[in-house]
C-alpha atoms as a PDB file:
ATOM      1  CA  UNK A   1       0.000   0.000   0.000  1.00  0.00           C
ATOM      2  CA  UNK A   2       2.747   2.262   0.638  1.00  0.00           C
ATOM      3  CA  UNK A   3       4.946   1.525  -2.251  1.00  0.00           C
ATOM      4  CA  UNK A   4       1.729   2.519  -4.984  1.00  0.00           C
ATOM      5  CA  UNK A   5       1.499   5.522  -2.892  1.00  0.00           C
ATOM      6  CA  UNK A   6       4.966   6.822  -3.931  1.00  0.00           C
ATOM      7  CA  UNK A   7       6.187   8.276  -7.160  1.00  0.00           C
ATOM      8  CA  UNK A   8       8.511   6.881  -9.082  1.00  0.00           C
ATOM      9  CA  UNK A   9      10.729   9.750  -8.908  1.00  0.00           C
ATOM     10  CA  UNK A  10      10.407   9.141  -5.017  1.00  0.00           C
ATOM     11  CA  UNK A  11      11.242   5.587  -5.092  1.00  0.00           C
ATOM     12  CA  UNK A  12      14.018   5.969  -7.120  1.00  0.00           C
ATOM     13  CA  UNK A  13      15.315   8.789  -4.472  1.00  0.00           C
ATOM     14  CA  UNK A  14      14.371   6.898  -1.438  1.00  0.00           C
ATOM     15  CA  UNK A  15      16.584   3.693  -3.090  1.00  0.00           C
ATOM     16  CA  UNK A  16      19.453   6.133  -3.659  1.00  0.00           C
ATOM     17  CA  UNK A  17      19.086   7.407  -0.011  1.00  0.00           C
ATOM     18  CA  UNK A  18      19.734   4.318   1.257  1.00  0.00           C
ATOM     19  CA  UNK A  19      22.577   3.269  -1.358  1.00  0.00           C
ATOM     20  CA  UNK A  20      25.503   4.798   0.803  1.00  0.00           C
ATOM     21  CA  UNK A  21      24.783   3.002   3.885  1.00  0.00           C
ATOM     22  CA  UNK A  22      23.940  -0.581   2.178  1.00  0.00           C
ATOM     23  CA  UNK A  23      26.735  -0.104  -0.946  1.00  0.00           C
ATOM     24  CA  UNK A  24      29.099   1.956   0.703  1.00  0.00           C
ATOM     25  CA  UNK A  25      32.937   0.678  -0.506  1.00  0.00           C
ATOM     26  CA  UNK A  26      34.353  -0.805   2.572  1.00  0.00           C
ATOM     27  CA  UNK A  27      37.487   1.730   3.881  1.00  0.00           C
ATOM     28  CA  UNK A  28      40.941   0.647   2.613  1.00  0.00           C
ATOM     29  CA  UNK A  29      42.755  -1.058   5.005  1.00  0.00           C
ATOM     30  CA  UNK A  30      46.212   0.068   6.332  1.00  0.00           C
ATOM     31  CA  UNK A  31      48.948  -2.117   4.470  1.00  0.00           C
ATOM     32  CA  UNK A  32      51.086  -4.493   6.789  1.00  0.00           C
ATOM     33  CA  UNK A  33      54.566  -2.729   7.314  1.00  0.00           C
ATOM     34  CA  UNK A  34      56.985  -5.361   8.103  1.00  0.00           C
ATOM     35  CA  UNK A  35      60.669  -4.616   9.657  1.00  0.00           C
ATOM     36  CA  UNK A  36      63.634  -6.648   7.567  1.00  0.00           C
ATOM     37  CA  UNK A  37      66.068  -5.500  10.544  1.00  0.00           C
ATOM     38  CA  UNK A  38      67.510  -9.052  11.954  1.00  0.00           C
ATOM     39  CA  UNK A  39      66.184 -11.461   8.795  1.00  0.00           C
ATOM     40  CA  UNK A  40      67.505 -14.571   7.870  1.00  0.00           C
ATOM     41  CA  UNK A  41      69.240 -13.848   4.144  1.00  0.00           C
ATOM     42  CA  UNK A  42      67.254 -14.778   1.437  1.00  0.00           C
ATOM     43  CA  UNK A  43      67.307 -18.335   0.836  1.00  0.00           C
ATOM     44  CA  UNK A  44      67.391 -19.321   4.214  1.00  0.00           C
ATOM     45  CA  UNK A  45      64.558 -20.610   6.800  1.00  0.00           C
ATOM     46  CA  UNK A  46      64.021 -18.298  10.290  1.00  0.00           C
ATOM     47  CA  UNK A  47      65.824 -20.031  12.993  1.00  0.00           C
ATOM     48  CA  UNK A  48      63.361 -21.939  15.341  1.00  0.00           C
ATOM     49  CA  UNK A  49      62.284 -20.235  18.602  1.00  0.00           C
ATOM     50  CA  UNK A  50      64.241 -21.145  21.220  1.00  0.00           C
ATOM     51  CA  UNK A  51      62.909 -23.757  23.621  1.00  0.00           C
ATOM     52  CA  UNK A  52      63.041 -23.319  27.340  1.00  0.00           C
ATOM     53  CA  UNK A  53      65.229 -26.358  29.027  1.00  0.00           C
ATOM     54  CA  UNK A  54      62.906 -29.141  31.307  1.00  0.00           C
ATOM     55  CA  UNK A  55      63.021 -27.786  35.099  1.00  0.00           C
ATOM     56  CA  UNK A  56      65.035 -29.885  37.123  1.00  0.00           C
ATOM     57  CA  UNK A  57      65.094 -29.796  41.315  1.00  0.00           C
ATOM     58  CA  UNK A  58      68.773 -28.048  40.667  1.00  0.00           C
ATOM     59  CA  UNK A  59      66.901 -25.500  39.245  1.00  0.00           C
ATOM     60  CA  UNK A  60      64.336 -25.076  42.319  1.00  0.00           C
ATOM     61  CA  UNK A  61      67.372 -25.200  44.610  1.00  0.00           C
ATOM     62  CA  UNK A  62      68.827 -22.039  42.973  1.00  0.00           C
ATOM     63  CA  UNK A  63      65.181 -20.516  42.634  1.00  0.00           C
ATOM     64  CA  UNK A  64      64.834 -20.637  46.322  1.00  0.00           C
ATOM     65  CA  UNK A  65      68.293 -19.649  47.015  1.00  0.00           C
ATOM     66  CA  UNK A  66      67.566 -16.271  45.247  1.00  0.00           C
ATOM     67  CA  UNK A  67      64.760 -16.366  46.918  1.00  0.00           C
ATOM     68  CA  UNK A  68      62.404 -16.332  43.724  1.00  0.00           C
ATOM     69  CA  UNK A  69      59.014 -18.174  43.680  1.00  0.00           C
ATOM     70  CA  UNK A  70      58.700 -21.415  43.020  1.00  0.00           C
ATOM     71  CA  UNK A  71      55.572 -22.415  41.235  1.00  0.00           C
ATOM     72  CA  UNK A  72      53.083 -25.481  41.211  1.00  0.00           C
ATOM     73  CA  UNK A  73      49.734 -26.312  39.825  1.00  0.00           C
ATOM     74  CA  UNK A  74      47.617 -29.236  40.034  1.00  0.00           C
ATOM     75  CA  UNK A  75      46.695 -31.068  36.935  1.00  0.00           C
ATOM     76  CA  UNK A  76      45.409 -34.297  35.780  1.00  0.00           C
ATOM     77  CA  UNK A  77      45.406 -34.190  32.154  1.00  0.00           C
ATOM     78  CA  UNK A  78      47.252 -34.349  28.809  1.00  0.00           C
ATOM     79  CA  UNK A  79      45.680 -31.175  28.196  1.00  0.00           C
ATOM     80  CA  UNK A  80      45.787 -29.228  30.415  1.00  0.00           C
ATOM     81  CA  UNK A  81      49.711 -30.088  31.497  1.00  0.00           C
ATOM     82  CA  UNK A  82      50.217 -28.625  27.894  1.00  0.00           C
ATOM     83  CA  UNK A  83      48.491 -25.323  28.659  1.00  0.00           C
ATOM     84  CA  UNK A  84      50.867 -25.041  32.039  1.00  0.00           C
ATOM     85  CA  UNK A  85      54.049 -26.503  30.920  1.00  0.00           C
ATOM     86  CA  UNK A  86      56.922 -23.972  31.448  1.00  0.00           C
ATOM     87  CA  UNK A  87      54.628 -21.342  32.787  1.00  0.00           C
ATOM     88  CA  UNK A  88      54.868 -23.295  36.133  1.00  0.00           C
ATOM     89  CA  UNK A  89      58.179 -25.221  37.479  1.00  0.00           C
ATOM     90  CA  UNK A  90      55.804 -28.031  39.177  1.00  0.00           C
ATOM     91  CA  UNK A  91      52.522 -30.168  37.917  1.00  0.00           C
ATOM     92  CA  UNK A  92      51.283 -31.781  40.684  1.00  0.00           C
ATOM     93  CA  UNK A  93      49.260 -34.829  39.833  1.00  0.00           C
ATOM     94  CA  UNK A  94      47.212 -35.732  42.830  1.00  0.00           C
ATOM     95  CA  UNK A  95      45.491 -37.714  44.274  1.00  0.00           C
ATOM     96  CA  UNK A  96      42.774 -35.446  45.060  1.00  0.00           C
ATOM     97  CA  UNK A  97      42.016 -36.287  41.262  1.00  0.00           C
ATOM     98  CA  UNK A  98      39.301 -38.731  43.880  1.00  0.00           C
ATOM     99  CA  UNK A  99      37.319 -35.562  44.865  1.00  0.00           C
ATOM    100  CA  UNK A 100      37.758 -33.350  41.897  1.00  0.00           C
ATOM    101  CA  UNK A 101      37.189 -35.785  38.663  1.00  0.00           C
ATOM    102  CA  UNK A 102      36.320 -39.606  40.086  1.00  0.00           C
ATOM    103  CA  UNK A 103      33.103 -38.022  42.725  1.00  0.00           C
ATOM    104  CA  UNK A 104      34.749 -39.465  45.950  1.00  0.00           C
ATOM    105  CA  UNK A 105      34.428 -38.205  49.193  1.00  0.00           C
ATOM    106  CA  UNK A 106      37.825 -38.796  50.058  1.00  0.00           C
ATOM    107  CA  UNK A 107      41.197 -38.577  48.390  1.00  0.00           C
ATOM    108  CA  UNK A 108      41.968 -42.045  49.856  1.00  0.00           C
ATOM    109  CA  UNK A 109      39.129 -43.772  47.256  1.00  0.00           C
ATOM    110  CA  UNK A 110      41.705 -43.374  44.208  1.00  0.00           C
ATOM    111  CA  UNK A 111      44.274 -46.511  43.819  1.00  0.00           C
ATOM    112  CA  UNK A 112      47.472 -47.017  42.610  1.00  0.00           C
ATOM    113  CA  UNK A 113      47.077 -47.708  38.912  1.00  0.00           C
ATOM    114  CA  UNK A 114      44.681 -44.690  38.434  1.00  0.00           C
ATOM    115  CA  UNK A 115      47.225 -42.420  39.594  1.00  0.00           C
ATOM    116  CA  UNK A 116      49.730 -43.922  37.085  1.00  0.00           C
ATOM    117  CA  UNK A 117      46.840 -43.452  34.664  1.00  0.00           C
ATOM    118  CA  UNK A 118      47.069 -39.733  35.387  1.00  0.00           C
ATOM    119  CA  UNK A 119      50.240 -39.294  35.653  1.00  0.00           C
ATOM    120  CA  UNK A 120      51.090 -40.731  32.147  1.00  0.00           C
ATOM    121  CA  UNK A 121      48.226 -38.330  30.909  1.00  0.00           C
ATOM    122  CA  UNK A 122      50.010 -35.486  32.338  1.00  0.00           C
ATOM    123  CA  UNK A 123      53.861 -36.502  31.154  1.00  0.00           C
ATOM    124  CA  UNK A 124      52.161 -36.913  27.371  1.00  0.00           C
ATOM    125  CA  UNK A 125      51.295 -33.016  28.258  1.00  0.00           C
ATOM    126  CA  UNK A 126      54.259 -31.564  29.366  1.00  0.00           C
ATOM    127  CA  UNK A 127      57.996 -30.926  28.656  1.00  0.00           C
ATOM    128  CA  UNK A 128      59.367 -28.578  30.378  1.00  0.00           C
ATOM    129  CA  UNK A 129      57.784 -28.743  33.924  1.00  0.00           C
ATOM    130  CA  UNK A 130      58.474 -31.121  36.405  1.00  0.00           C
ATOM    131  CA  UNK A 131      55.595 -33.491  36.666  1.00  0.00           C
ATOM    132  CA  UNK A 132      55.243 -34.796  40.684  1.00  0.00           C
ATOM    133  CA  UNK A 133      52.864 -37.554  41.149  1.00  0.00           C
ATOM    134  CA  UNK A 134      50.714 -38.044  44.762  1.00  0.00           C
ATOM    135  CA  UNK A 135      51.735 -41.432  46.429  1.00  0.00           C
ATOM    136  CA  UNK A 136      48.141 -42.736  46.696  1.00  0.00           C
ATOM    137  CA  UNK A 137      46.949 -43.787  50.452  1.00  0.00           C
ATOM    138  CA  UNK A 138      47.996 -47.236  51.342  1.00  0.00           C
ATOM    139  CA  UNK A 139      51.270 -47.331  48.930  1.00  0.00           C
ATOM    140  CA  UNK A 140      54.036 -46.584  51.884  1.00  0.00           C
ATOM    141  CA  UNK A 141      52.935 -47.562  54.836  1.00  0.00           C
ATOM    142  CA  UNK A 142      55.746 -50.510  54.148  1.00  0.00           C
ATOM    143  CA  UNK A 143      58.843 -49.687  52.506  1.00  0.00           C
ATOM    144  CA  UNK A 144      59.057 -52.722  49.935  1.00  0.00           C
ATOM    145  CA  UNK A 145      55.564 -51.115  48.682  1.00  0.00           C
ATOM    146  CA  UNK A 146      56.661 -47.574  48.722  1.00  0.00           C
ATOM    147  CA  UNK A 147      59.394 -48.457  46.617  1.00  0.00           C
ATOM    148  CA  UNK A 148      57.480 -50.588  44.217  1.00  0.00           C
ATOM    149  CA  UNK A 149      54.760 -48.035  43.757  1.00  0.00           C
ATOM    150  CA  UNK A 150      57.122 -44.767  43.631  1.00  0.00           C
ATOM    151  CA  UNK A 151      59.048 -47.592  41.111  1.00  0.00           C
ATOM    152  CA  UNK A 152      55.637 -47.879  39.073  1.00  0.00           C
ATOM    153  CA  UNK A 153      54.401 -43.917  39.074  1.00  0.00           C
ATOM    154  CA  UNK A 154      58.261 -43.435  37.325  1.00  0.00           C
ATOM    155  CA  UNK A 155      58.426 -46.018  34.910  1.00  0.00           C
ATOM    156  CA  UNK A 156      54.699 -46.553  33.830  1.00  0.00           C
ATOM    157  CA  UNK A 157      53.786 -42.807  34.253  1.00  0.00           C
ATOM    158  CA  UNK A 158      56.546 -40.717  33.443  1.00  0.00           C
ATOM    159  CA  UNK A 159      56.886 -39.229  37.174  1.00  0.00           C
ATOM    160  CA  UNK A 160      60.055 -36.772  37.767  1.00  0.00           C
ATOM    161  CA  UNK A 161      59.528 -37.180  41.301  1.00  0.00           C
ATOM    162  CA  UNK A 162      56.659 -38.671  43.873  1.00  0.00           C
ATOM    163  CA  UNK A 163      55.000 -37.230  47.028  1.00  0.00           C
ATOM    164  CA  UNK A 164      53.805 -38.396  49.974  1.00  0.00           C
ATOM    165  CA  UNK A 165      52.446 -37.175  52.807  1.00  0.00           C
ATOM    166  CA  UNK A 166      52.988 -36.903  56.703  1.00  0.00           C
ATOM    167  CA  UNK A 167      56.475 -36.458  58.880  1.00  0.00           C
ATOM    168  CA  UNK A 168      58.469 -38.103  61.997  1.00  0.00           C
ATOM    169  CA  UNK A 169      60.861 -40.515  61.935  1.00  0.00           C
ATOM    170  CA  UNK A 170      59.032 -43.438  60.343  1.00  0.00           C
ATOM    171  CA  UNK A 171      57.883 -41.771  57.065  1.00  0.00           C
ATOM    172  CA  UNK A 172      61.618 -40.132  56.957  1.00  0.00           C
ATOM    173  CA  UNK A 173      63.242 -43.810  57.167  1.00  0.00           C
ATOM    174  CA  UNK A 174      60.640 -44.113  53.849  1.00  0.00           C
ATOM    175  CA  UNK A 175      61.980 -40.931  52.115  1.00  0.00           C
ATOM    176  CA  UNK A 176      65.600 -41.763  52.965  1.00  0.00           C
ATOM    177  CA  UNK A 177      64.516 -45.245  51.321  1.00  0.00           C
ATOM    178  CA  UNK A 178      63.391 -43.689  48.129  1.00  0.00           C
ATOM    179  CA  UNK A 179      66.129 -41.341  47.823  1.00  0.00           C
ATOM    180  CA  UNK A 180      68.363 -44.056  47.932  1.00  0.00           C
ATOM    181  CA  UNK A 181      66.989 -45.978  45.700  1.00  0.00           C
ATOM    182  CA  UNK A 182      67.474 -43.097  42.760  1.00  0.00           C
ATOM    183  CA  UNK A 183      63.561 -41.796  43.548  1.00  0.00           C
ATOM    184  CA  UNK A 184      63.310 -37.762  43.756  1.00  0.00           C
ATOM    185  CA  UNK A 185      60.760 -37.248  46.690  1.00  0.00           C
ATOM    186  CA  UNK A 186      58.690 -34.068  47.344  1.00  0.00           C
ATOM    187  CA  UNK A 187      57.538 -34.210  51.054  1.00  0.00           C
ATOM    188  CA  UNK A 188      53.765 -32.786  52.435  1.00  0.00           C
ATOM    189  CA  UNK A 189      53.289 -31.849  55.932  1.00  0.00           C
ATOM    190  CA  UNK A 190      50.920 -29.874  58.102  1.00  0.00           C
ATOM    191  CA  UNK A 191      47.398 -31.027  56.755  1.00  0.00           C
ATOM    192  CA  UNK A 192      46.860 -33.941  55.044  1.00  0.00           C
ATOM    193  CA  UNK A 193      43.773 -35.097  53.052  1.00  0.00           C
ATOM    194  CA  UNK A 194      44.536 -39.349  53.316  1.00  0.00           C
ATOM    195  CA  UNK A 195      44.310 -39.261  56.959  1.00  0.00           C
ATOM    196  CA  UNK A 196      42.713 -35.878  57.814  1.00  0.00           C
ATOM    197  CA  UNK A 197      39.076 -37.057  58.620  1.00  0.00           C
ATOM    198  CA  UNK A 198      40.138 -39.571  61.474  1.00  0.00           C
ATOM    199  CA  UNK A 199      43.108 -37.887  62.904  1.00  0.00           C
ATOM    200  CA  UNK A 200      43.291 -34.055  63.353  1.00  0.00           C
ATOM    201  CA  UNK A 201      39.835 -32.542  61.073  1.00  0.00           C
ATOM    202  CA  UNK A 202      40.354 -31.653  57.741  1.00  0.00           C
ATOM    203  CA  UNK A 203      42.017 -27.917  59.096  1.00  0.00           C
ATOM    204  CA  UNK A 204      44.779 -25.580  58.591  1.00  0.00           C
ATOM    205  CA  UNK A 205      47.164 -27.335  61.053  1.00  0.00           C
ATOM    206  CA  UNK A 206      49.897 -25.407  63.238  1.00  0.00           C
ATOM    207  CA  UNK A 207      47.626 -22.953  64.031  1.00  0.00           C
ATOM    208  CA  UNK A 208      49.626 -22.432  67.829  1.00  0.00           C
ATOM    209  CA  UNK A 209      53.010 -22.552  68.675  1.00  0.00           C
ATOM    210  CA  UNK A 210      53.060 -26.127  69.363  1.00  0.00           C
ATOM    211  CA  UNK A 211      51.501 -27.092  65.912  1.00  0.00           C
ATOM    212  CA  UNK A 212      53.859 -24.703  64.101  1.00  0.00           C
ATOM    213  CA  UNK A 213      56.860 -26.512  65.874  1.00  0.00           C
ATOM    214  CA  UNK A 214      55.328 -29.698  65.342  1.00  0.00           C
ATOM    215  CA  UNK A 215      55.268 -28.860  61.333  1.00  0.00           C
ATOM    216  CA  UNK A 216      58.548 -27.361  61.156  1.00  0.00           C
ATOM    217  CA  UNK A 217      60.007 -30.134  62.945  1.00  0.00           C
ATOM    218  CA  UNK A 218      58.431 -32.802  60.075  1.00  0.00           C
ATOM    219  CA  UNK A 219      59.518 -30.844  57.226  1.00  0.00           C
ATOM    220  CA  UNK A 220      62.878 -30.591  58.664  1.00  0.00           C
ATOM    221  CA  UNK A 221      63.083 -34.603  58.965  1.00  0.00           C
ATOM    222  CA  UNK A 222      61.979 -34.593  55.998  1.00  0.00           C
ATOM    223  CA  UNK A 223      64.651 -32.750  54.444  1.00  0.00           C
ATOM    224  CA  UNK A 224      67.336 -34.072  56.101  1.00  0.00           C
ATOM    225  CA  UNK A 225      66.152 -37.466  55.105  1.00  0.00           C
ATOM    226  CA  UNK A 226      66.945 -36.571  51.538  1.00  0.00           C
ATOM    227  CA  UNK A 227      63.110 -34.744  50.370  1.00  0.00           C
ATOM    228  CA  UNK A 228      63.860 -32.740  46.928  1.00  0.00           C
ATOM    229  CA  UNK A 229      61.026 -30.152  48.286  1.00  0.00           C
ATOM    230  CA  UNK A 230      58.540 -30.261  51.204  1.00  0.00           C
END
């Protein structure tokens, strides 16, 4: 109804109203400048990027001497260990893989050969990091086992290193064990998931002077049993 009420004359200058904004040439874009200053002759590839070296605990040592950071992240995939590598000097795989992926209540429902499933996921991720694997509950509470299932987590998964948790002079006989035997160890103290829930509450531990001491005091054994890191 409204198109027979127009001229043509008016159609024709209502269409060319409308032409600029519907046909308008797009703007020119600004050309790409591009430096030559440091290229490769002609003839000859670029030179590959260089890559950073794989982190090793000689590294941490001097990290911590100059009193940088030292970083660590949790992960329990392929993919995600190659988002992280070399951004952080530590991937964690733990064994709290139970609560976060696997639905369990507790950290101590995930076994051995899960964590070596994990833990090979995670190596097939990342180059450069160090990739630390969680001693599952019930793996060291005897030596022989400890050393078969640190043994396992290394060979079948790729592990740089394995980490268990707790202190005193039982689980430092264990560490001194491992170190021994050729098997980096990174050492957990204060609180810790596997036993938390029967033994102290799953809290911040050395909340008072006694507690701090008591902490201190297990990281120290720890270290002097031959721990990489606690």
């Amino acid at each position: 109804g409204m198109r027979r009420g127009l001229t043509r004359s008016a159609v024709v200058t209502t269409a060319r109203e409308l032409r600029p904004a519907r046909f308008a040439p797009a703007p020119a874009r600004a050309r790409n400048v591009y430096s030559t200053a440091g290229a490769p002759p002609a003839g000859q590839a670029a030179p590959a990027p260089a890559q950073k070296p794989k982190m090793s605990f000689a590294d941490i040592r001097r990290k911590v001497l100059a009193t940088e950071a030292v970083t660590m992240l949790t992960c329990y995939d392929a993919g995600w260990a190659s988002l992280l590598d070399g951004t952080v000097d530590m991937l964690l795989v733990g064994d709290s893989v139970a609560n976060v992926c696997l639905g369990m209540e507790s950290t101590r429902g995930v076994g051995l050969d899960a964590m070596v499933h994990h833990t090979r996921a995670v190596r097939a991720g990342a180059r450069r990091s160090l990739v630390v694997a969680d001693m599952p509950f019930g793996t060291y509470l005897q030596r022989s086992d400890a050393l078969t299932a640190a043994a396992r987590l290394m060979s079948e998964g790729g592990a740089d290193a394995v980490k268990l948790e707790g202190g005193g002079d039982y689980l430092a006989g264990t560490v001194r064990a491992l170190s021994r035997a050729g098997i980096p160890v990174v050492g957990h103290v204060g609180l810790l998931p596997q036993t938390a829930g029967a033994a102290t509450g799953f809290r911040v531990q050395g909340q008072d002077s006694a507690g701090g001491r008591a902490v201190v005091a297990d990281a120290v054994a720890l270290a002097n049993a031959g721990a990489r890191a606690v």
